[in-house]
N, C-alpha and C. Protein backbone atom coordinates (compact mmCIF):
# COMPACT_ATOMS: atom_id res chain seq x y z
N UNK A 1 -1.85 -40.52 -69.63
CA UNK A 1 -2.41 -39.42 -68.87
C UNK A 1 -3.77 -38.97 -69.41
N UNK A 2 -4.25 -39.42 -70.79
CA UNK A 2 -5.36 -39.18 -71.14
C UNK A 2 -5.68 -40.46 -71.87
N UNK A 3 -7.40 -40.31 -71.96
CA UNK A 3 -7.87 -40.88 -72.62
C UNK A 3 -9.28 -40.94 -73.41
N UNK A 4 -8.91 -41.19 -74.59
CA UNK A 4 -9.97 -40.97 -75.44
C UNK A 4 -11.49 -41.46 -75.01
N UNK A 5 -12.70 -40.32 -74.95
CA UNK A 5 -13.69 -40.56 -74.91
C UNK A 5 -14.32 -40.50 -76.19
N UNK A 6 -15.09 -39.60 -76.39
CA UNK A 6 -16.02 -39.19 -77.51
C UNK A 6 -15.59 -38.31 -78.48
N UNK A 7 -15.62 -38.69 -79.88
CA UNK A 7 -15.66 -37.21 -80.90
C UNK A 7 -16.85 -36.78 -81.21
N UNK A 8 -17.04 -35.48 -80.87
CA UNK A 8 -18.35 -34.81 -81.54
C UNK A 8 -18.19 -34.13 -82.97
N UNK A 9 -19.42 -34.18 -83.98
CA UNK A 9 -19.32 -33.54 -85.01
C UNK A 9 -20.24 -32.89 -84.86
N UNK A 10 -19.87 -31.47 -84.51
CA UNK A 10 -20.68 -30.33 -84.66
C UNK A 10 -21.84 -29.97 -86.10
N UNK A 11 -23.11 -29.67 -85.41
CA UNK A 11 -24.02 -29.57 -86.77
C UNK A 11 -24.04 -28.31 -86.91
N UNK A 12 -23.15 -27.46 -86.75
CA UNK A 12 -23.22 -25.90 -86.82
C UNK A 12 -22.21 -25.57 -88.54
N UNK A 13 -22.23 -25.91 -89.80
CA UNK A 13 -21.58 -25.54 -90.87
C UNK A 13 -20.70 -24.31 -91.00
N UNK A 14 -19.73 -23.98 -91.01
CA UNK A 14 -19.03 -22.95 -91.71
C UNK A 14 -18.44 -22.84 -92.80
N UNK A 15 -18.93 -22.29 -93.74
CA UNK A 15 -18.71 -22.50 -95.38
C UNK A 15 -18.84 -23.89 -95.36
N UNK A 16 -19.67 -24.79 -95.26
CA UNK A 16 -20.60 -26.40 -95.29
C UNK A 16 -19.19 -27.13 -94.60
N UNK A 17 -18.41 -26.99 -93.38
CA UNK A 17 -17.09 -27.69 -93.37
C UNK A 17 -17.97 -27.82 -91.37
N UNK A 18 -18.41 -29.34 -90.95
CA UNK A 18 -18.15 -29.32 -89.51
C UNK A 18 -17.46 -29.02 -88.48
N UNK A 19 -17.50 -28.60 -87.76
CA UNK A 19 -16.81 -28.52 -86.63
C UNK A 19 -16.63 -30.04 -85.82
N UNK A 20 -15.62 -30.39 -85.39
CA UNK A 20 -15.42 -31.71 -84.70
C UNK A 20 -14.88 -31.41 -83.25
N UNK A 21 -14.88 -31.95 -82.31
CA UNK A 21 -14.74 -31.76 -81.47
C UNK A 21 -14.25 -33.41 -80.64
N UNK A 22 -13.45 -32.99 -79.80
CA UNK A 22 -12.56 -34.29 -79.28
C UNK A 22 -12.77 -33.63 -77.57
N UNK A 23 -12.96 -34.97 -77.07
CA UNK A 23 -13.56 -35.15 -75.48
C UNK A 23 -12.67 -36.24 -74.97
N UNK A 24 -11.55 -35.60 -73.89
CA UNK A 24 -11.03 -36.96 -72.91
C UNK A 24 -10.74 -36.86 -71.57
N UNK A 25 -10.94 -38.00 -70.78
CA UNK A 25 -10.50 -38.23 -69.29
C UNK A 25 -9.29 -37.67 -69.01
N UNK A 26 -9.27 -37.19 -68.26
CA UNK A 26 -7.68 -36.44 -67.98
C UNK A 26 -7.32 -37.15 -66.63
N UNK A 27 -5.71 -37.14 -65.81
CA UNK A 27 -5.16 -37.29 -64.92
C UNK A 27 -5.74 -36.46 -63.77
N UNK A 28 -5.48 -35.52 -64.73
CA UNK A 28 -5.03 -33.70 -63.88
C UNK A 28 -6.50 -33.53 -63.41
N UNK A 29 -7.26 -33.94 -64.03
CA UNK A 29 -8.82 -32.79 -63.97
C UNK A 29 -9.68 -34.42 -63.74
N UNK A 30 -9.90 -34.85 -63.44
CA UNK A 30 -11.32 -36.02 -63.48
C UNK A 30 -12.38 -35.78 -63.41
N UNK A 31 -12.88 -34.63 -62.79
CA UNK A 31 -14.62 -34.18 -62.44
C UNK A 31 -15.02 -33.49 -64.37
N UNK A 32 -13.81 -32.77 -64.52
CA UNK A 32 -14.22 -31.78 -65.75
C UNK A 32 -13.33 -32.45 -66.99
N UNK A 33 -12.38 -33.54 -67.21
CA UNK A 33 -12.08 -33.83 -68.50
C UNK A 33 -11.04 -32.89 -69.22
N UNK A 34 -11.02 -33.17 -70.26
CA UNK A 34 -10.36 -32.11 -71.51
C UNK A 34 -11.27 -32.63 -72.75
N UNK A 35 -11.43 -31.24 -73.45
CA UNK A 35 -11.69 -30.95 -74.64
C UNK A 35 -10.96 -30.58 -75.90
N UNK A 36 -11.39 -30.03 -76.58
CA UNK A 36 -11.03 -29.19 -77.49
C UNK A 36 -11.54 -29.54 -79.29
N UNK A 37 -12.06 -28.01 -79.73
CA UNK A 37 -12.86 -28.01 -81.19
C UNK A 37 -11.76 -27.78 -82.10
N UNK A 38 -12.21 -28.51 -83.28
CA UNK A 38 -11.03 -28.41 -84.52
C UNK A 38 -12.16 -27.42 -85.37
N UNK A 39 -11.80 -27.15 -86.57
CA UNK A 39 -12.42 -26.67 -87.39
C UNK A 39 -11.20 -26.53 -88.57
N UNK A 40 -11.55 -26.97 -89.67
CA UNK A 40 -10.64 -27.26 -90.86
C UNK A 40 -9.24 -27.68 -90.25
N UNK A 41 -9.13 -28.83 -89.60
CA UNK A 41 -7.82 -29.70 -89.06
C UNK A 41 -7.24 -28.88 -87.87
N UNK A 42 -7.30 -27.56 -87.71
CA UNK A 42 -7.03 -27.01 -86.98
C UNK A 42 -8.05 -26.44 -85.37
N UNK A 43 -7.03 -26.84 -84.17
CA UNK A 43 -7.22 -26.50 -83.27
C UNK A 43 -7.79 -25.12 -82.48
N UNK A 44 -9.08 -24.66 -82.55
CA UNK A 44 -9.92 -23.47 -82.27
C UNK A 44 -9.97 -23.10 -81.38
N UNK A 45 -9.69 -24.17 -80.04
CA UNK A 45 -10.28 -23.60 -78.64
C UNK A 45 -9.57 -25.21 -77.56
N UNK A 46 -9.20 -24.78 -76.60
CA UNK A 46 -8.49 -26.03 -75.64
C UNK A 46 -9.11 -25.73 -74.36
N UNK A 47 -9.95 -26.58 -73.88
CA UNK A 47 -10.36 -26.44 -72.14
C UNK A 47 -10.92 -27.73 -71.41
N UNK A 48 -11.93 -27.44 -70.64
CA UNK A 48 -12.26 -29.05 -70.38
C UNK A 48 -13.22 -29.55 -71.24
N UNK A 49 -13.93 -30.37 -70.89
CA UNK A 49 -14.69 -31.37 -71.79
C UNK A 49 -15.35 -30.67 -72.31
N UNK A 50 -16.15 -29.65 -72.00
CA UNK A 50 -17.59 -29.33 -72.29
C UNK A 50 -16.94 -28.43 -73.84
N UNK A 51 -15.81 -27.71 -73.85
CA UNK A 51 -14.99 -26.74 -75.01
C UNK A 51 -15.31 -28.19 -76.42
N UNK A 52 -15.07 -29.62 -76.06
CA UNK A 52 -15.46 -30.07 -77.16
C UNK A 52 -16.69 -30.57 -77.98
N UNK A 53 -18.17 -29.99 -77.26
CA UNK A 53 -19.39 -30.02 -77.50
C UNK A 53 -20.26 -29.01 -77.84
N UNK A 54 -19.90 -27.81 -77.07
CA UNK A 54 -20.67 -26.74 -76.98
C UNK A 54 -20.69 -25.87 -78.66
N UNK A 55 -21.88 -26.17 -78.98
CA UNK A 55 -22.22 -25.25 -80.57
C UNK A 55 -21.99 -23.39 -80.70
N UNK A 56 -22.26 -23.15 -79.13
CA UNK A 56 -21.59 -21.51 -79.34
C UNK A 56 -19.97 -21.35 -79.23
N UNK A 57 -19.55 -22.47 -79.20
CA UNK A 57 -18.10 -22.48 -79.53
C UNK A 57 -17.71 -22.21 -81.09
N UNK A 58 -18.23 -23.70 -81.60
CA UNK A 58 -18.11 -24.40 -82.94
C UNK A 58 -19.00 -22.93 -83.67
């Protein structure tokens, strides 16, 4: 039902640790994808694609 596109590594530092971000094709959604930003292994934010790129997220 999904599939892996792109990981982004955010150039935005928090205490020097990236933000990463994971981008995939979805079933459900095809125009808009799924996202979602990690920050220290953990899951920050879940939406469509763009939640795993955008630096005013990260």
């Amino acid at each position: 039902m999904i599939t892996p596109d792109i990981v982004h590594i955010i150039n935005v530092k928090q205490n020097e640790i990236c933000c990463i971000g994971f981008e995939f094709s979805c079933t459900w959604e095809e125009e808009h994808g799924l996202g979602f930003m990690t920050y220290q292994g953990k899951v920050c934010k879940i939406g469509d694609a763009s939640v795993s790129f955008l630096s005013q997220i990260a």
